[in-house]
PDB file of N, CA and C in Angstrom:
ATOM      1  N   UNK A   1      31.184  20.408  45.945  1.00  0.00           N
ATOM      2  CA  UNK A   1      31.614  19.290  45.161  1.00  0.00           C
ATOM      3  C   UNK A   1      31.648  18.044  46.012  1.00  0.00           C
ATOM      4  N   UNK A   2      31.709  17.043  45.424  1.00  0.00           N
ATOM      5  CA  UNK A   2      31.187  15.366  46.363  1.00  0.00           C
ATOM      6  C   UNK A   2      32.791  15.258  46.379  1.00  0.00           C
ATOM      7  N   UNK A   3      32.658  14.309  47.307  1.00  0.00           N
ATOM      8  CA  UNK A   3      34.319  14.412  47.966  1.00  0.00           C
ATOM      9  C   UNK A   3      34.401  12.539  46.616  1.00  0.00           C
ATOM     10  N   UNK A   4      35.649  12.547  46.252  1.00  0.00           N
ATOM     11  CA  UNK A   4      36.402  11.881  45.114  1.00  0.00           C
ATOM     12  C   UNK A   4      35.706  12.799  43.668  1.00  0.00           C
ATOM     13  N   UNK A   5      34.816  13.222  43.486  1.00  0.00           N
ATOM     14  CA  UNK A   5      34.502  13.692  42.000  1.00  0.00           C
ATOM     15  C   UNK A   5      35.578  14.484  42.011  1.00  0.00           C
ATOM     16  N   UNK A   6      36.258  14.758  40.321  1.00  0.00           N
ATOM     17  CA  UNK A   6      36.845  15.795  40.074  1.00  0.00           C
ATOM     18  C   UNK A   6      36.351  16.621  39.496  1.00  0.00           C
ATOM     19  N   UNK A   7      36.984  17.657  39.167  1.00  0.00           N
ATOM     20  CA  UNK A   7      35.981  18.859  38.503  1.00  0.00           C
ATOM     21  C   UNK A   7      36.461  18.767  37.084  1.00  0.00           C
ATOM     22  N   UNK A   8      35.067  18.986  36.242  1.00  0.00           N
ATOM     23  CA  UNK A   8      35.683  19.163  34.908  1.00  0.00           C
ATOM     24  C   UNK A   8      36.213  20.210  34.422  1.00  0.00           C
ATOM     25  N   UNK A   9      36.692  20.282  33.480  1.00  0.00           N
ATOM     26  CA  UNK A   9      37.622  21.246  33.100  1.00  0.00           C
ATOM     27  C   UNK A   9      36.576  22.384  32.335  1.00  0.00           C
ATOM     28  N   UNK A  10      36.148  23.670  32.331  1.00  0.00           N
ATOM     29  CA  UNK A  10      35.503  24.115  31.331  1.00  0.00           C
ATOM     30  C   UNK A  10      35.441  23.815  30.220  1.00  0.00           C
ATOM     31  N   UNK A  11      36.689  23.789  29.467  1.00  0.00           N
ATOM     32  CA  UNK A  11      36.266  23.299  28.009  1.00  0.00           C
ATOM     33  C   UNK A  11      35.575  22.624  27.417  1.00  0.00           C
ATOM     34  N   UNK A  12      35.881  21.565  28.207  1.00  0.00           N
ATOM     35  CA  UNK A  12      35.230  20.246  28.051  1.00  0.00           C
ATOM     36  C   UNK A  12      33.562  20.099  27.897  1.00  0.00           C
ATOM     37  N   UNK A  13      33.105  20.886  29.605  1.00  0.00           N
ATOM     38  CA  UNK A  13      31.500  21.496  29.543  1.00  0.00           C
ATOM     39  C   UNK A  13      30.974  21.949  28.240  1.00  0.00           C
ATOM     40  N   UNK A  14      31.659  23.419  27.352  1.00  0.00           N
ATOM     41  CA  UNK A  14      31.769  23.726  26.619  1.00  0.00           C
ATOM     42  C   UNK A  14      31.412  22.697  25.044  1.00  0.00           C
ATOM     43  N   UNK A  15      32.639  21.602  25.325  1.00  0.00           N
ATOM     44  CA  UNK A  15      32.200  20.641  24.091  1.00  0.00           C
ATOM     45  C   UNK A  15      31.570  19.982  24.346  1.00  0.00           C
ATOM     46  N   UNK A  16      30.774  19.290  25.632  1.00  0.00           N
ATOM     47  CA  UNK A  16      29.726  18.345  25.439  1.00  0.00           C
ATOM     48  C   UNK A  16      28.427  19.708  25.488  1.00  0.00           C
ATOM     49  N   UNK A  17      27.897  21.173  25.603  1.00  0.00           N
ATOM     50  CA  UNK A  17      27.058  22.006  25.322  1.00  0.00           C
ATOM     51  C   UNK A  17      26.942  21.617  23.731  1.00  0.00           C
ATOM     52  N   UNK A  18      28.165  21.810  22.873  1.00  0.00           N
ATOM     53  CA  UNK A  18      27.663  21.628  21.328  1.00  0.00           C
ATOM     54  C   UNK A  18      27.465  20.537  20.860  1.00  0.00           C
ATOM     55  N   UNK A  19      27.830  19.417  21.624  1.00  0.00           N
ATOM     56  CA  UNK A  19      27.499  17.826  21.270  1.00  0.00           C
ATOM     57  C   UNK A  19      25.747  17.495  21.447  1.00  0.00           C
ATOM     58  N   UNK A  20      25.327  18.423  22.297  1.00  0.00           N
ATOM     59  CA  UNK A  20      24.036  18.086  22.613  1.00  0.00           C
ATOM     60  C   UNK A  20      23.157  19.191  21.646  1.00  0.00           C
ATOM     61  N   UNK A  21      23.991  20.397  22.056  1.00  0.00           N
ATOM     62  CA  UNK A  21      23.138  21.362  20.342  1.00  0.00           C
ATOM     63  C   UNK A  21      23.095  20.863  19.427  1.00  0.00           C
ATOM     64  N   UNK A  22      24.445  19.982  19.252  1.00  0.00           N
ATOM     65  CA  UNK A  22      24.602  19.290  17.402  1.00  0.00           C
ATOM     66  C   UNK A  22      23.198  17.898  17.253  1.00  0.00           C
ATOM     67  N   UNK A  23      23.297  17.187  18.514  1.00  0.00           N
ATOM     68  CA  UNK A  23      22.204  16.185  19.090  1.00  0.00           C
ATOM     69  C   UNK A  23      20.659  16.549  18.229  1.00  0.00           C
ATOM     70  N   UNK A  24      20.268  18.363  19.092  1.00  0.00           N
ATOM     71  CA  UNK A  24      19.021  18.608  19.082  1.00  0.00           C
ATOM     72  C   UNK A  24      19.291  19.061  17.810  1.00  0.00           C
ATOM     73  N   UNK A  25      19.941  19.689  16.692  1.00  0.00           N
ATOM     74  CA  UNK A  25      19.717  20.489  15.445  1.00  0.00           C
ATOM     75  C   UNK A  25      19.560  19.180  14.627  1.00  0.00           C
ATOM     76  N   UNK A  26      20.045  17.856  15.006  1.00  0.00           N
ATOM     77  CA  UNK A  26      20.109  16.562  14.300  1.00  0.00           C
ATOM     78  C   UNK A  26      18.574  16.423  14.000  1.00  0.00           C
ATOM     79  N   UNK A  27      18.609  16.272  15.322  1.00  0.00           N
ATOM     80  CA  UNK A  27      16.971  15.751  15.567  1.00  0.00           C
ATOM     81  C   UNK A  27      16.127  16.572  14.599  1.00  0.00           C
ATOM     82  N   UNK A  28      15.845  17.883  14.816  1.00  0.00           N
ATOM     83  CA  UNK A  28      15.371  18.757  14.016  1.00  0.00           C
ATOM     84  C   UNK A  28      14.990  18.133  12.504  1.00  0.00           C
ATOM     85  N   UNK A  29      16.331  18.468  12.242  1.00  0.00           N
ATOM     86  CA  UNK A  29      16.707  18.253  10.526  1.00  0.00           C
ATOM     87  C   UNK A  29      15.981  16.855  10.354  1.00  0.00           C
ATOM     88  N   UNK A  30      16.283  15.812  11.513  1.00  0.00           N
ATOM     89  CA  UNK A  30      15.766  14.576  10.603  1.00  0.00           C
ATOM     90  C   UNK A  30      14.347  14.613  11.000  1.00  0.00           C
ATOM     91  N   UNK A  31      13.657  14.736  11.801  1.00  0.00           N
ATOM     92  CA  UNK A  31      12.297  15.211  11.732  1.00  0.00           C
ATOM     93  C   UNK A  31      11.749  16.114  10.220  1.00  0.00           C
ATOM     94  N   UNK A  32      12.279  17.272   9.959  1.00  0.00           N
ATOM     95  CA  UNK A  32      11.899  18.228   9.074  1.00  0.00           C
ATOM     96  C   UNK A  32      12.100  17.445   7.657  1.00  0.00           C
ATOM     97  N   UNK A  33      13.246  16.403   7.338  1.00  0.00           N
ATOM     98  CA  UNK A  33      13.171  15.329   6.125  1.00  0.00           C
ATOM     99  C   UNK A  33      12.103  14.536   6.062  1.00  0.00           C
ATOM    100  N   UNK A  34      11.739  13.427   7.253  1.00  0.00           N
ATOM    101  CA  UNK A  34      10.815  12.887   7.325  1.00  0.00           C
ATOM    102  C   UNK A  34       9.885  13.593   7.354  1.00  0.00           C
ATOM    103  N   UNK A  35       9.366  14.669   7.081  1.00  0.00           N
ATOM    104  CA  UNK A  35       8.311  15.375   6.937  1.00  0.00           C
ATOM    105  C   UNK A  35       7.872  15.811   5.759  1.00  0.00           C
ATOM    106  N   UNK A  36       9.582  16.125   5.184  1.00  0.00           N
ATOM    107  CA  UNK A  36       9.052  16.575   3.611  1.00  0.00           C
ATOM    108  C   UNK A  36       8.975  15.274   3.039  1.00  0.00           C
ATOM    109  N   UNK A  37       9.616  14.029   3.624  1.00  0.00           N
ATOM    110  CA  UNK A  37       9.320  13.259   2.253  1.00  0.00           C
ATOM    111  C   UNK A  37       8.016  12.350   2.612  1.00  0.00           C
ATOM    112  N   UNK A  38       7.106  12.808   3.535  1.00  0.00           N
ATOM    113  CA  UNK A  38       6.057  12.163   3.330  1.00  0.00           C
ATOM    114  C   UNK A  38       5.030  13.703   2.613  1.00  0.00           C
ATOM    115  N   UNK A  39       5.444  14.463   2.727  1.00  0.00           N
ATOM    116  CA  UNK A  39       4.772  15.469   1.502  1.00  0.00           C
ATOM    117  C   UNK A  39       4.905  15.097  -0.341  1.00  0.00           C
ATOM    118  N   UNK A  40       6.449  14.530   0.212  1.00  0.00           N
ATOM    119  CA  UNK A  40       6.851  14.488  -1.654  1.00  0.00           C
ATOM    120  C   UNK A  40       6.061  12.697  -1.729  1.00  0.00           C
ATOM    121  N   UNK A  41       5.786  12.028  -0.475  1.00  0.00           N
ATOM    122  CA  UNK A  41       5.293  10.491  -1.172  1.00  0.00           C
ATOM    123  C   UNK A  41       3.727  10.677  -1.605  1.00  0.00           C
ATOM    124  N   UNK A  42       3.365  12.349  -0.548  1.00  0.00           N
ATOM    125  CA  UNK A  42       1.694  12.316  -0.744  1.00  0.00           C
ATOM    126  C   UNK A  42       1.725  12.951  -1.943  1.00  0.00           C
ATOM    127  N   UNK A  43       1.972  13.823  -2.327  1.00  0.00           N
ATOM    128  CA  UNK A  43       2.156  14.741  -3.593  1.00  0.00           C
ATOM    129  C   UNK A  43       2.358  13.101  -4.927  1.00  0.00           C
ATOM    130  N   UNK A  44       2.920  12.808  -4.842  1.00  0.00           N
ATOM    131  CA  UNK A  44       2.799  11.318  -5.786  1.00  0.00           C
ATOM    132  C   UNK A  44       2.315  10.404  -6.179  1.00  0.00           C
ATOM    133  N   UNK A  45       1.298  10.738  -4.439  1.00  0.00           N
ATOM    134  CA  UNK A  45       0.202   9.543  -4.692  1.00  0.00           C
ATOM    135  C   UNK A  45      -0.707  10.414  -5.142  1.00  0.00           C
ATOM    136  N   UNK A  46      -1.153  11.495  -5.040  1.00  0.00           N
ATOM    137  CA  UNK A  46      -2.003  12.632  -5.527  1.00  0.00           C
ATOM    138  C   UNK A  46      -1.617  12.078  -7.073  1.00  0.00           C
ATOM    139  N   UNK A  47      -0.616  12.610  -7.522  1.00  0.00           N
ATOM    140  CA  UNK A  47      -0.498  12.540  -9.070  1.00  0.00           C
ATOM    141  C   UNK A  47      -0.711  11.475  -9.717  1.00  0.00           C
ATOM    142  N   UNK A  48      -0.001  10.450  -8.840  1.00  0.00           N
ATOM    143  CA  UNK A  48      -0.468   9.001  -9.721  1.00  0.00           C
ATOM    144  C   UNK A  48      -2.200   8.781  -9.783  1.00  0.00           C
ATOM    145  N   UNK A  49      -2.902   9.502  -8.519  1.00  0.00           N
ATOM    146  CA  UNK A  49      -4.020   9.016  -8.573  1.00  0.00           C
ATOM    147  C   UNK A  49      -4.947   9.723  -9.785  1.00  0.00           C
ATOM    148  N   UNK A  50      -4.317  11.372 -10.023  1.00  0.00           N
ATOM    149  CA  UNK A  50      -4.696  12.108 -11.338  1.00  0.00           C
ATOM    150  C   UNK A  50      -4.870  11.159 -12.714  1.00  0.00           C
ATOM    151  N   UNK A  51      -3.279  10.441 -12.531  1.00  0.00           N
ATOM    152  CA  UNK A  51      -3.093  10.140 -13.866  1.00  0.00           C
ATOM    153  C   UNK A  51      -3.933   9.118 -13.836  1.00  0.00           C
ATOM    154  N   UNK A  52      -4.129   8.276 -13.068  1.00  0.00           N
ATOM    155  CA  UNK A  52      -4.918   6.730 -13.490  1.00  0.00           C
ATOM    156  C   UNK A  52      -6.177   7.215 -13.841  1.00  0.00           C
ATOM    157  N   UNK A  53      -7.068   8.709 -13.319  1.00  0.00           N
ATOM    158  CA  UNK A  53      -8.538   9.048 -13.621  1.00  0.00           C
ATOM    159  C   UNK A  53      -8.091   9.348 -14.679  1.00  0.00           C
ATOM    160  N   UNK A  54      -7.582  10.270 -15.065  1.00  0.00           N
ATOM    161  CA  UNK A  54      -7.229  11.016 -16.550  1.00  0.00           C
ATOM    162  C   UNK A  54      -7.864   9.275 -17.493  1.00  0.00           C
ATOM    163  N   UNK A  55      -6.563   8.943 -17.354  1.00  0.00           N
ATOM    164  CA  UNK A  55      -6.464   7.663 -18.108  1.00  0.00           C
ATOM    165  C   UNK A  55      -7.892   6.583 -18.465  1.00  0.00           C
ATOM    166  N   UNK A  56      -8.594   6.490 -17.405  1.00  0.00           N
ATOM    167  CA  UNK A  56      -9.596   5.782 -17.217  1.00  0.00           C
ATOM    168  C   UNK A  56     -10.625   6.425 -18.120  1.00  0.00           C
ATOM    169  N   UNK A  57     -10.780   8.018 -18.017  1.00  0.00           N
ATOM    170  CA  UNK A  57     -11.833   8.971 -18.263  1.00  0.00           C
ATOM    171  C   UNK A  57     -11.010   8.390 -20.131  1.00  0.00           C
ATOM    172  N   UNK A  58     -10.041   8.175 -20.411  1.00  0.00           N
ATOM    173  CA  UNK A  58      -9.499   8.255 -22.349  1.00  0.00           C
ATOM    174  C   UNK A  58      -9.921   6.906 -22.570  1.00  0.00           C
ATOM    175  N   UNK A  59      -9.881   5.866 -21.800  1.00  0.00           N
ATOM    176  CA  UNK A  59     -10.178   4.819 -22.115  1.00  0.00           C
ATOM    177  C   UNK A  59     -11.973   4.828 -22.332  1.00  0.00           C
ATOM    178  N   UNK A  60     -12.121   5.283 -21.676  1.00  0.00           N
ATOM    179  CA  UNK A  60     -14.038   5.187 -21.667  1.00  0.00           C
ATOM    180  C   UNK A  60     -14.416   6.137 -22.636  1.00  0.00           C
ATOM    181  N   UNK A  61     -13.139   7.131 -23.656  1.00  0.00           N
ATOM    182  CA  UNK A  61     -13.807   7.953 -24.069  1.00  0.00           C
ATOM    183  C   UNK A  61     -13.281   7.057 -25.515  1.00  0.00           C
ATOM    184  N   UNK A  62     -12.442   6.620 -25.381  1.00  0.00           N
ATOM    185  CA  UNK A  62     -12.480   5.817 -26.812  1.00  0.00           C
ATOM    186  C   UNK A  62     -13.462   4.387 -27.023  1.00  0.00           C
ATOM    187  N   UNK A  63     -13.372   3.971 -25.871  1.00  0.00           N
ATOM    188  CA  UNK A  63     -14.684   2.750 -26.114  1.00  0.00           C
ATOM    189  C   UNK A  63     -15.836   3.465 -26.554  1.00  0.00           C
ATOM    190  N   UNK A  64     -16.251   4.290 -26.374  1.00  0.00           N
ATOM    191  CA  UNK A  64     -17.974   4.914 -27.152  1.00  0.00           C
ATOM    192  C   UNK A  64     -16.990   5.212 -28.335  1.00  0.00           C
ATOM    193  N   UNK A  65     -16.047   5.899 -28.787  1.00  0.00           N
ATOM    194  CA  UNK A  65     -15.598   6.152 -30.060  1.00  0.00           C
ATOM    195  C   UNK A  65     -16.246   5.191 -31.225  1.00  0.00           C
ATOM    196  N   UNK A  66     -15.243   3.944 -30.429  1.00  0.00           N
ATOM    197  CA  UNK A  66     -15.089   2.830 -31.216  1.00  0.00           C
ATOM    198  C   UNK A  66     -16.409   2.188 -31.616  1.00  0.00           C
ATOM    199  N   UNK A  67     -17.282   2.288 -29.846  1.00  0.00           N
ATOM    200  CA  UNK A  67     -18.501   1.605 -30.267  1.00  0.00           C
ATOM    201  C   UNK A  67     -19.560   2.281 -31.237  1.00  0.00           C
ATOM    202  N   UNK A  68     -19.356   3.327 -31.411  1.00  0.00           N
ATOM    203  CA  UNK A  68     -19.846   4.533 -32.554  1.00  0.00           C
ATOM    204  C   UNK A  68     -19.664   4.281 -33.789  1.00  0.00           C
ATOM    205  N   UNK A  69     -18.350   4.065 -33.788  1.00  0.00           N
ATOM    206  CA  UNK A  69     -17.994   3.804 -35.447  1.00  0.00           C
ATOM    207  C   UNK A  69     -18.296   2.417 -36.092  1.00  0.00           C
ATOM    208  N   UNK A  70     -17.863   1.456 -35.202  1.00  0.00           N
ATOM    209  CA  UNK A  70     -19.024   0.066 -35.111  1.00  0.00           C
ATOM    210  C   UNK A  70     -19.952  -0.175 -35.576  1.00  0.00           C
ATOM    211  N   UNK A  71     -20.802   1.021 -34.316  1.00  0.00           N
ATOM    212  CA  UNK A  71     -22.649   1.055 -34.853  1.00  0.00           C
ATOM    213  C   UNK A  71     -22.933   1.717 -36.540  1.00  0.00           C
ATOM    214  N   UNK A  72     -22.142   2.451 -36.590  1.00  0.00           N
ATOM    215  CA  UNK A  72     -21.700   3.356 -37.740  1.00  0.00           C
ATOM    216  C   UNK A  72     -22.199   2.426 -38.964  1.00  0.00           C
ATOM    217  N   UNK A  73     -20.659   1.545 -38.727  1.00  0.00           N
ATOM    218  CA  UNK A  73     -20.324   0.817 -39.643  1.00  0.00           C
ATOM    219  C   UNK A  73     -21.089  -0.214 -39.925  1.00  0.00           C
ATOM    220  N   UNK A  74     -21.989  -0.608 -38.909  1.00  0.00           N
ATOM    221  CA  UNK A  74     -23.178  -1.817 -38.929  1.00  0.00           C
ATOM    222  C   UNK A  74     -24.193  -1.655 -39.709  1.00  0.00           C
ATOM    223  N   UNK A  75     -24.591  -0.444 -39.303  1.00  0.00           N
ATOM    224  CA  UNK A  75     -25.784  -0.145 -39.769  1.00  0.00           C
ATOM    225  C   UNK A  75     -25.158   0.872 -41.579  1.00  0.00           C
ATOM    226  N   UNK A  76     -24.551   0.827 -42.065  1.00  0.00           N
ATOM    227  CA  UNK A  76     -23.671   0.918 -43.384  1.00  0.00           C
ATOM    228  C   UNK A  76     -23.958  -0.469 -44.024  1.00  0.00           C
ATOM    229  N   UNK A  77     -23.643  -1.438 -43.394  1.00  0.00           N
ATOM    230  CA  UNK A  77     -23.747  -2.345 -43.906  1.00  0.00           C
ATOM    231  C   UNK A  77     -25.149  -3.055 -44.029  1.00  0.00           C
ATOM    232  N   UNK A  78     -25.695  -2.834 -43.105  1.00  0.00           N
ATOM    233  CA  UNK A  78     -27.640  -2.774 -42.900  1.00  0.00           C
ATOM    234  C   UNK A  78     -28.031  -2.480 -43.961  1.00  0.00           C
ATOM    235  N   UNK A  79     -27.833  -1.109 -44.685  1.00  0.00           N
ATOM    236  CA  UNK A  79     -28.371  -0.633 -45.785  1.00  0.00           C
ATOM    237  C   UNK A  79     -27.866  -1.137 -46.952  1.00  0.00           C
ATOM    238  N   UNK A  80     -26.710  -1.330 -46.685  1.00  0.00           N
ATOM    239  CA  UNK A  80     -26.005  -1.963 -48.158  1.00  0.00           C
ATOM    240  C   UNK A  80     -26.993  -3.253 -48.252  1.00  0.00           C
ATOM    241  N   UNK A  81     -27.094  -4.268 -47.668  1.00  0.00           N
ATOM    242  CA  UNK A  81     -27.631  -5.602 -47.361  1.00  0.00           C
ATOM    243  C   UNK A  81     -29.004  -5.162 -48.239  1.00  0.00           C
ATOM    244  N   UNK A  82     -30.073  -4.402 -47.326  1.00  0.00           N
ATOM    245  CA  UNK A  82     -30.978  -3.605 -47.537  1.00  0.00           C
ATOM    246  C   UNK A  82     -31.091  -3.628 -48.946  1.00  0.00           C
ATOM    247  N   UNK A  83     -30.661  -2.331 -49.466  1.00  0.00           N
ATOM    248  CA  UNK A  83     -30.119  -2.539 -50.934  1.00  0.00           C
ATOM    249  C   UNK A  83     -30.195  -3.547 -51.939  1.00  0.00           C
ATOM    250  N   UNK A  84     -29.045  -4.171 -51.355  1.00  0.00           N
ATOM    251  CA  UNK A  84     -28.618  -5.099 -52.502  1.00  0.00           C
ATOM    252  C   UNK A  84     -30.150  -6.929 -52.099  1.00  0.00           C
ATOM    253  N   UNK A  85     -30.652  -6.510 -51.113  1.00  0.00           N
ATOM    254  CA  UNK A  85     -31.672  -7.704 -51.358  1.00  0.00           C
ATOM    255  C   UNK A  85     -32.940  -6.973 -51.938  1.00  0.00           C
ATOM    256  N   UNK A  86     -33.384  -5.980 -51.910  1.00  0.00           N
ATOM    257  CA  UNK A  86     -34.150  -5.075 -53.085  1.00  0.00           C
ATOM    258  C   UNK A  86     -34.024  -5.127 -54.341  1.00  0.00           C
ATOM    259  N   UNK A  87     -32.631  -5.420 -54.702  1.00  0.00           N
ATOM    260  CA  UNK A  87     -32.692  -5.307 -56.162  1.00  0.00           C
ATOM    261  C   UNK A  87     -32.016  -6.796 -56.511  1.00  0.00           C
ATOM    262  N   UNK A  88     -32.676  -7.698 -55.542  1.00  0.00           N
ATOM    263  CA  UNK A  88     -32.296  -9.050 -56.083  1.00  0.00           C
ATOM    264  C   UNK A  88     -33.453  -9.933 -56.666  1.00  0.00           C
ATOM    265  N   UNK A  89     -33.365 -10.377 -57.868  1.00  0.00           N
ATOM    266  CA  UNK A  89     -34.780 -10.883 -58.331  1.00  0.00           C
ATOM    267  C   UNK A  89     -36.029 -11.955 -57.300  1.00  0.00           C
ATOM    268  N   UNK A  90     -36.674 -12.198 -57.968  1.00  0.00           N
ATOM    269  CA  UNK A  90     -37.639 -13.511 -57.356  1.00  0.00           C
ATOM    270  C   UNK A  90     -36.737 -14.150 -58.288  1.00  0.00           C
ATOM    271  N   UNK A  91     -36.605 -14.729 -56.804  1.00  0.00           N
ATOM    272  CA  UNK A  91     -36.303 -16.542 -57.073  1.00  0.00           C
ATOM    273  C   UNK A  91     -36.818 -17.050 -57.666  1.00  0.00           C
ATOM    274  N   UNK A  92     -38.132 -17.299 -57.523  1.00  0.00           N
ATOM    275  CA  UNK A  92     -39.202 -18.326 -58.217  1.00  0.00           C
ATOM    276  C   UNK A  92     -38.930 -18.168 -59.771  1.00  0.00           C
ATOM    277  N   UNK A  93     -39.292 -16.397 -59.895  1.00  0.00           N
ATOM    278  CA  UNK A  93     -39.102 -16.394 -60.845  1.00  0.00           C
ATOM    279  C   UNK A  93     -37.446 -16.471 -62.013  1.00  0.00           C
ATOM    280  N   UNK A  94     -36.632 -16.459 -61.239  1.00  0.00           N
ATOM    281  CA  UNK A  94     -35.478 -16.242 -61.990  1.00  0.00           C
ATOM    282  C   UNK A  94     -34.784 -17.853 -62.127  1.00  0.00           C
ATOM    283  N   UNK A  95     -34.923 -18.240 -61.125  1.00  0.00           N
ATOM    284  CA  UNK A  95     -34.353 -19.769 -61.645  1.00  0.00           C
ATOM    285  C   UNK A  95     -34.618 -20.626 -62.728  1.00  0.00           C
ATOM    286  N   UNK A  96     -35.825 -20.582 -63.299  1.00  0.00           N
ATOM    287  CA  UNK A  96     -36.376 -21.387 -64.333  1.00  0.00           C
ATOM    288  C   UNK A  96     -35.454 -20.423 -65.426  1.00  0.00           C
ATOM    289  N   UNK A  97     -35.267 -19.733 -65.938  1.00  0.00           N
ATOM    290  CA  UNK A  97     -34.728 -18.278 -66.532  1.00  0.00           C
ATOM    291  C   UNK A  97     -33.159 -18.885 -66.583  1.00  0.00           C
ATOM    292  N   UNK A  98     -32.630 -18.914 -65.714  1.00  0.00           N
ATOM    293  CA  UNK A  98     -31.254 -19.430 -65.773  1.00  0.00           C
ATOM    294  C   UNK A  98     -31.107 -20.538 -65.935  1.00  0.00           C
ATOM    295  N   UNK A  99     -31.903 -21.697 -65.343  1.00  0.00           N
ATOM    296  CA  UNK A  99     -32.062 -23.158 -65.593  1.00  0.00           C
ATOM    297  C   UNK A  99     -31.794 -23.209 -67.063  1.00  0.00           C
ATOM    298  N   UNK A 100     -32.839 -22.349 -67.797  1.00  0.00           N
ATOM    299  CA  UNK A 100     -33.204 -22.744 -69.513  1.00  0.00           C
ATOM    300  C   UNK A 100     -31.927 -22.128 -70.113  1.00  0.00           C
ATOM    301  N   UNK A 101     -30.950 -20.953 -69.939  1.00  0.00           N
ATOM    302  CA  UNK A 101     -30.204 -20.072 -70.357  1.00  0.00           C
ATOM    303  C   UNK A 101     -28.258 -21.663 -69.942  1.00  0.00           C
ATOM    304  N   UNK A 102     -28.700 -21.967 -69.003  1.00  0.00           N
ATOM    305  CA  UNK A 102     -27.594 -22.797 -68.898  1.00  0.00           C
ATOM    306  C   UNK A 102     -27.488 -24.185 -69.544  1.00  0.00           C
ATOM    307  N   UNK A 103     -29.081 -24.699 -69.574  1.00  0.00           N
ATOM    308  CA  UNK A 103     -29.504 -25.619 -70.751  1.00  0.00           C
ATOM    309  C   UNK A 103     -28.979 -25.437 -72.617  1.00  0.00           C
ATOM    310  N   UNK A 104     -29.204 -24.186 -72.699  1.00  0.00           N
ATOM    311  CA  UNK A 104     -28.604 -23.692 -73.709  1.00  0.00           C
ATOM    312  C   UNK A 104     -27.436 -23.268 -74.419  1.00  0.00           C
ATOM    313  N   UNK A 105     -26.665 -23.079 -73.281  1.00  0.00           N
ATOM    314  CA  UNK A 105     -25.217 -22.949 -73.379  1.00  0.00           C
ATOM    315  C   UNK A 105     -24.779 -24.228 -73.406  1.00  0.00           C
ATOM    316  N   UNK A 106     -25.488 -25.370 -72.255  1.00  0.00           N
ATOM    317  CA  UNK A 106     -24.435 -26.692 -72.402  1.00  0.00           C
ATOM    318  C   UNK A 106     -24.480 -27.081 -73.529  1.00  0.00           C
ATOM    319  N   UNK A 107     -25.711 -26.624 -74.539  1.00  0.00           N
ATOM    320  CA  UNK A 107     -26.303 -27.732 -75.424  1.00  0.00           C
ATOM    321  C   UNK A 107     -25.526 -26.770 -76.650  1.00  0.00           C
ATOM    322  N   UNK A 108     -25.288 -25.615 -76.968  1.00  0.00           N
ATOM    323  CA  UNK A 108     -24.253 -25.385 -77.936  1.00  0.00           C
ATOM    324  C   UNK A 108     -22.866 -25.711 -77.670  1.00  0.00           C
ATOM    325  N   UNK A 109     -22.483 -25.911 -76.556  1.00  0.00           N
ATOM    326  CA  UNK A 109     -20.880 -26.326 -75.880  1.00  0.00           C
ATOM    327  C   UNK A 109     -20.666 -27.541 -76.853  1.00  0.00           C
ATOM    328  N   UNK A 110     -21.951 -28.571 -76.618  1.00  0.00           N
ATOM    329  CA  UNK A 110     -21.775 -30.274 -77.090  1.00  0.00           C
ATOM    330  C   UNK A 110     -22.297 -30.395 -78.607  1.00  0.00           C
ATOM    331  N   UNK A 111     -22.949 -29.079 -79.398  1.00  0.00           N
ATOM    332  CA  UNK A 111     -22.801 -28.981 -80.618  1.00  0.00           C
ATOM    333  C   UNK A 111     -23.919 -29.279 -80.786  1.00  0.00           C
ATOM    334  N   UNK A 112     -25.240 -29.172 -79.779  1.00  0.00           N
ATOM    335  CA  UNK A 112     -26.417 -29.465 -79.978  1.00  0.00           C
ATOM    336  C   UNK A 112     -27.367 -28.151 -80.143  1.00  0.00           C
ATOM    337  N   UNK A 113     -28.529 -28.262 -81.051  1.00  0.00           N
ATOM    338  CA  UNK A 113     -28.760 -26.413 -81.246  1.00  0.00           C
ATOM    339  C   UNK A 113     -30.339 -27.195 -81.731  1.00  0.00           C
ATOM    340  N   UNK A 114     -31.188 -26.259 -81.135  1.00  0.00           N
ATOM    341  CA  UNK A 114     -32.445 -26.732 -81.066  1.00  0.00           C
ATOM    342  C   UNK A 114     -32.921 -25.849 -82.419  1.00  0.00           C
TER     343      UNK A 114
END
């Protein structure tokens, strides 16, 4: 022993042994947290990154939906158009036809009758 040191008391040895076990089991534990919670931040970013594809893949699957029913609906109306200008007279010929038919009506309206 160095001449002025005193000696410690065993016990004491004793409680700074579990101060430094309690030290290293600290350490441990907070290592082994910081470990899981960069598992639980990766695991999250994993999922969030699922959900945004999921999501992306519903969005792109309803835009062709939509643009489907669109085209659908366009070409519905194509034919209707179609249609209805098929069974619309000549002009040429139908105006003179109505010209004379509205001539005739004004002219019984005003009490005039050929």
């Amino acid at each position: 022993m160095r001449k002025g040191a005193s000696k410690v008391p065993d016990g004491v040895e004793v409680l700074i042994g579990r101060v430094v076990q309690a030290e290293s089991e600290a350490r441990i534990a907070v290592d082994q947290c910081q470990q899981q919670a960069a598992n639980i931040v990766a695991a999250a970013q994993s999922a969030a990154l699922r959900v945004a594809e999921r999501t992306e893949q519903r969005i792109v699957m309803l835009q062709r939906r939509m643009a489907a029913a669109a085209q659908t609906r366009l070409d519905a109306i194509g034919a209707e158009a179609g249609a209805l200008a098929a069974e619309a007279p000549d002009t040429a010929a139908f105006l003179p036809r109505v010209d004379k038919a509205v001539a005739a009506v004004a002219d019984e309206l005003v009490g005039r009758t050929f």
